[in-house]
Protein backbone atom coordinates (compact mmCIF):
# COMPACT_ATOMS: atom_id res chain seq x y z
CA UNK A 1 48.94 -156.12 -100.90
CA UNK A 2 46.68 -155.11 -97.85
CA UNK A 3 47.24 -158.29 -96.37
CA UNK A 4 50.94 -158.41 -96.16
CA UNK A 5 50.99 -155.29 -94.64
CA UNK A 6 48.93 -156.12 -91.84
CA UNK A 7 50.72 -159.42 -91.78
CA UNK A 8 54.02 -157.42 -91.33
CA UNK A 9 52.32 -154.87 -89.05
CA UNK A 10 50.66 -158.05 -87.07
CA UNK A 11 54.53 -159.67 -87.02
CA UNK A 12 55.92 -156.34 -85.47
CA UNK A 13 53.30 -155.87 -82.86
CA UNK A 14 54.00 -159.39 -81.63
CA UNK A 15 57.82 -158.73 -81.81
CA UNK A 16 57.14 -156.04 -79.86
CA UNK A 17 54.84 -157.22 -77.11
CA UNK A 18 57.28 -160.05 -76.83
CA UNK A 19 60.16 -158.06 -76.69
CA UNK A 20 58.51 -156.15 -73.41
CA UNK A 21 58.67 -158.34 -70.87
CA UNK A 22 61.49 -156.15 -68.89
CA UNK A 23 61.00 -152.85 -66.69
CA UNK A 24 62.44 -151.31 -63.81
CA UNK A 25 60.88 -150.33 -60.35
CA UNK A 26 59.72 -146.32 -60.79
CA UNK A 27 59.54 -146.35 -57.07
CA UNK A 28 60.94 -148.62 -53.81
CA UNK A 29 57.90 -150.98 -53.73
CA UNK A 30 56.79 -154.62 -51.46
CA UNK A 31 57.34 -157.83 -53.53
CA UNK A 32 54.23 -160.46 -52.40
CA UNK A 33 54.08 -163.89 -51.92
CA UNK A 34 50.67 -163.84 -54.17
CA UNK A 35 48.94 -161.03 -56.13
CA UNK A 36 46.94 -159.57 -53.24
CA UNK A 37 47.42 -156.85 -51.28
CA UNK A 38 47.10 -158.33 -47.61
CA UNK A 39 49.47 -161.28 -49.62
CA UNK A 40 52.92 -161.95 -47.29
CA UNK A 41 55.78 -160.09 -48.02
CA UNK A 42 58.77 -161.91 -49.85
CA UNK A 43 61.13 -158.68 -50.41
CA UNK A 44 61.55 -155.23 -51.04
CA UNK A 45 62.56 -153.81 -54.93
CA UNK A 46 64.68 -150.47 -54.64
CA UNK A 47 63.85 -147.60 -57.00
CA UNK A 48 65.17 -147.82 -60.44
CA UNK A 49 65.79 -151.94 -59.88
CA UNK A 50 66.13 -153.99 -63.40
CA UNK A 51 63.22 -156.61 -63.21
CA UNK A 52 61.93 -159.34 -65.92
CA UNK A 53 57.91 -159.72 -66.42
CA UNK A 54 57.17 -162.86 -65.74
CA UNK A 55 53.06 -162.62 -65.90
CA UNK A 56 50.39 -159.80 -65.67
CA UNK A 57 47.25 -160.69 -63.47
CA UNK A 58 45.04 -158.00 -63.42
CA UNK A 59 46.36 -155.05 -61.46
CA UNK A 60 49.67 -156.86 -60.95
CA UNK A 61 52.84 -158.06 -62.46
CA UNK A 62 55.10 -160.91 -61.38
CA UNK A 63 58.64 -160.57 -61.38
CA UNK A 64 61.68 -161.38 -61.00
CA UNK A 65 64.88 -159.52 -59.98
CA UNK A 66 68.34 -160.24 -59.13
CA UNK A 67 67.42 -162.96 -56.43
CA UNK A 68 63.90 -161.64 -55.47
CA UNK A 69 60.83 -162.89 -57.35
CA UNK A 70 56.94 -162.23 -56.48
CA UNK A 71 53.58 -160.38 -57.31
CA UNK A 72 54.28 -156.20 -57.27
CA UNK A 73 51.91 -154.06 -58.08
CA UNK A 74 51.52 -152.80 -61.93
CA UNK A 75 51.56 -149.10 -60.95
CA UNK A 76 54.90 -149.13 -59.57
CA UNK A 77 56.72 -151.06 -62.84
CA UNK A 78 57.92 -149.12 -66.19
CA UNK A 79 57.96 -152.16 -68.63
CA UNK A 80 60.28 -150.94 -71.50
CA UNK A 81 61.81 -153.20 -73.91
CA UNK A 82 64.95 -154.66 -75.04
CA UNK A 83 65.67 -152.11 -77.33
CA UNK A 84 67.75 -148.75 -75.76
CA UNK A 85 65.57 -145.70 -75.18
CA UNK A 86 67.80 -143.44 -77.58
CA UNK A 87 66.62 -146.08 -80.83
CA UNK A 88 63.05 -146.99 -79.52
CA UNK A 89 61.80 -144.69 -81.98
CA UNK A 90 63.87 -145.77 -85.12
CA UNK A 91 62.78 -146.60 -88.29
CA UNK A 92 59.92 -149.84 -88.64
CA UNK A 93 59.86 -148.85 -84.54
CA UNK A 94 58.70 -145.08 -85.61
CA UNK A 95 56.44 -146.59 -88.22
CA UNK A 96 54.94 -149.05 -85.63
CA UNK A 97 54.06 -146.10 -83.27
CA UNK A 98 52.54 -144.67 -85.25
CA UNK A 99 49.74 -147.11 -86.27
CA UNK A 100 49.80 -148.09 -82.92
CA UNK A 101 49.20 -145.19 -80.71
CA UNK A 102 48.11 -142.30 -83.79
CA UNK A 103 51.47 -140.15 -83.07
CA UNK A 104 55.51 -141.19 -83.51
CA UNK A 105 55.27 -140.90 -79.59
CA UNK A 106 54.48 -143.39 -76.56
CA UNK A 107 51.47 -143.83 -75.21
CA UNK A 108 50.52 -145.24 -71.61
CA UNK A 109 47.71 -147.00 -70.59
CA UNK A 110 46.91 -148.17 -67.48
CA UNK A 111 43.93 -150.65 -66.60
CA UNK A 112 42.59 -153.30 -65.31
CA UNK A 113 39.93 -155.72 -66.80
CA UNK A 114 36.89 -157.22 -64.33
CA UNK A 115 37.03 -160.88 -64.70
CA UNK A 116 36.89 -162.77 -67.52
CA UNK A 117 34.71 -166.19 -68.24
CA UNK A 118 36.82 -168.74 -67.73
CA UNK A 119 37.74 -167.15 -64.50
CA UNK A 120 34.24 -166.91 -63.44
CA UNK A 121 33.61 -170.41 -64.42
CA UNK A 122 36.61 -171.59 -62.23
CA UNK A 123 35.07 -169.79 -59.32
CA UNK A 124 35.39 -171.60 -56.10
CA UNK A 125 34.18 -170.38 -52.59
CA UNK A 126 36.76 -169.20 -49.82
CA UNK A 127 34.98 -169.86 -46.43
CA UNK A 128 38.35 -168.13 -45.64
CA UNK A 129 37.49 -164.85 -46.98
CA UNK A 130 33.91 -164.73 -45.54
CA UNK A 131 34.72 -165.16 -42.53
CA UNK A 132 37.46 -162.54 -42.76
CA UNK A 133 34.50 -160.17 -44.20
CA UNK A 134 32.26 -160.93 -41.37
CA UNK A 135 34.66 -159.80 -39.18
CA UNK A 136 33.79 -156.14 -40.55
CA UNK A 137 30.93 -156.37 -39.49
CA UNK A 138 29.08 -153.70 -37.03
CA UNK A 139 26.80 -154.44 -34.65
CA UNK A 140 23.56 -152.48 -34.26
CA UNK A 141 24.48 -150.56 -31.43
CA UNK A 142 27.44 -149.83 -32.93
CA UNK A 143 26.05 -148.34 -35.88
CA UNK A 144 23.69 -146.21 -33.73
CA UNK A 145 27.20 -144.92 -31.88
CA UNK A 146 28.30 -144.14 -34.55
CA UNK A 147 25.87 -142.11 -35.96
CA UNK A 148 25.43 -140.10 -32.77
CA UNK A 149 28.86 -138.95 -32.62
CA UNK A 150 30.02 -135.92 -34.42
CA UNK A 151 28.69 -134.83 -36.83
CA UNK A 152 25.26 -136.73 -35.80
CA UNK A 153 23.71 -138.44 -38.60
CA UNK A 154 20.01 -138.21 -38.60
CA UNK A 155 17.37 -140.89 -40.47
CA UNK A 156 15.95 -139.27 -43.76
CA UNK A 157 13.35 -140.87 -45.64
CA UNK A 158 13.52 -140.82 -49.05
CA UNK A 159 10.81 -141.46 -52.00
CA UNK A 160 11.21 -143.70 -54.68
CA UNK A 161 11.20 -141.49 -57.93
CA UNK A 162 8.06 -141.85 -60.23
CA UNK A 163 8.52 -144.05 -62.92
CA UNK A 164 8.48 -141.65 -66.10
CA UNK A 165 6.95 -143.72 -69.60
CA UNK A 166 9.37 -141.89 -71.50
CA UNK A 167 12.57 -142.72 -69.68
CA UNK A 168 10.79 -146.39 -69.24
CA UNK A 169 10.85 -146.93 -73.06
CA UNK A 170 14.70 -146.48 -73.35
């Protein structure tokens, strides 16, 4: 008996995370070319605008809407579902939400994951993207500016902290 119930419960979470692939826009917010911030612009998406999920990649979401289609950010996208907000909490729905979240209400999570192995086994270098970070780079001299201006930073030496045999052991 346990078993089919998870089954069911199993069945209506993945009716359910398959039935959320839609949102809207909560604010007016830069469609990109690729998931990246400094990624070229491909359109704008006005507040409130219909869109369809197409992926999630960590902090972003692709969509698509009306004729635009790119990378937004996940912060600025409400996914709901298919279902109307006046039934969302009907019924098997009600039932769902509860298991799900501990209360007949919603619950929203945002976060984003680090990477994940096969993504750090597909690493590749971009000479690209070093060079762009050696570009922040600052000089000696301008370091020592910088720290004479105002306020003016002053060298401090600091101790290491004695290793402790107690703390050592944990």
């Amino acid at each position: 008996m346990k078993a089919i119930v998870v089954a069911v419960l199993l069945a209506l979470a993945a009716a359910s995370a398959a039935a959320q692939d839609s949102g809207y826009a909560i604010r007016q917010t830069e469609v990109k070319k690729e998931p990246y911030t400094d990624a070229d612009s491909v359109g704008t998406l006005a507040e409130n605008a219909r869109l369809k999920v197409l992926k999630r990649e960590g902090g972003w979401m692709q969509v698509e809407s009306g004729e635009t289609s790119g990378w937004v950010r996940m912060l600025s996208v409400r996914v709901t579902g298919d279902v109307p907000q006046s039934h969302r909490d009907w019924g098997f729905r009600s039932l769902f939400n509860i298991a799900r979240t501990g209360s007949s209400g919603q619950t929203v999570t945002t976060g984003v994951r680090g990477l994940d192995k096969g993504q750090i086994e597909n690493a590749k270098p971009n000479p690209a993207e070093l060079l762009k970070l050696a570009a922040f780079a600052a000089s000696k001299s301008d370091a020592e500016r910088f720290a004479a201006g105002n306020p003016a930073l002053k060298q401090q030496n600091v101790d290491y902290l004695p290793v402790d045999s107690k703390s050592a052991k944990k």
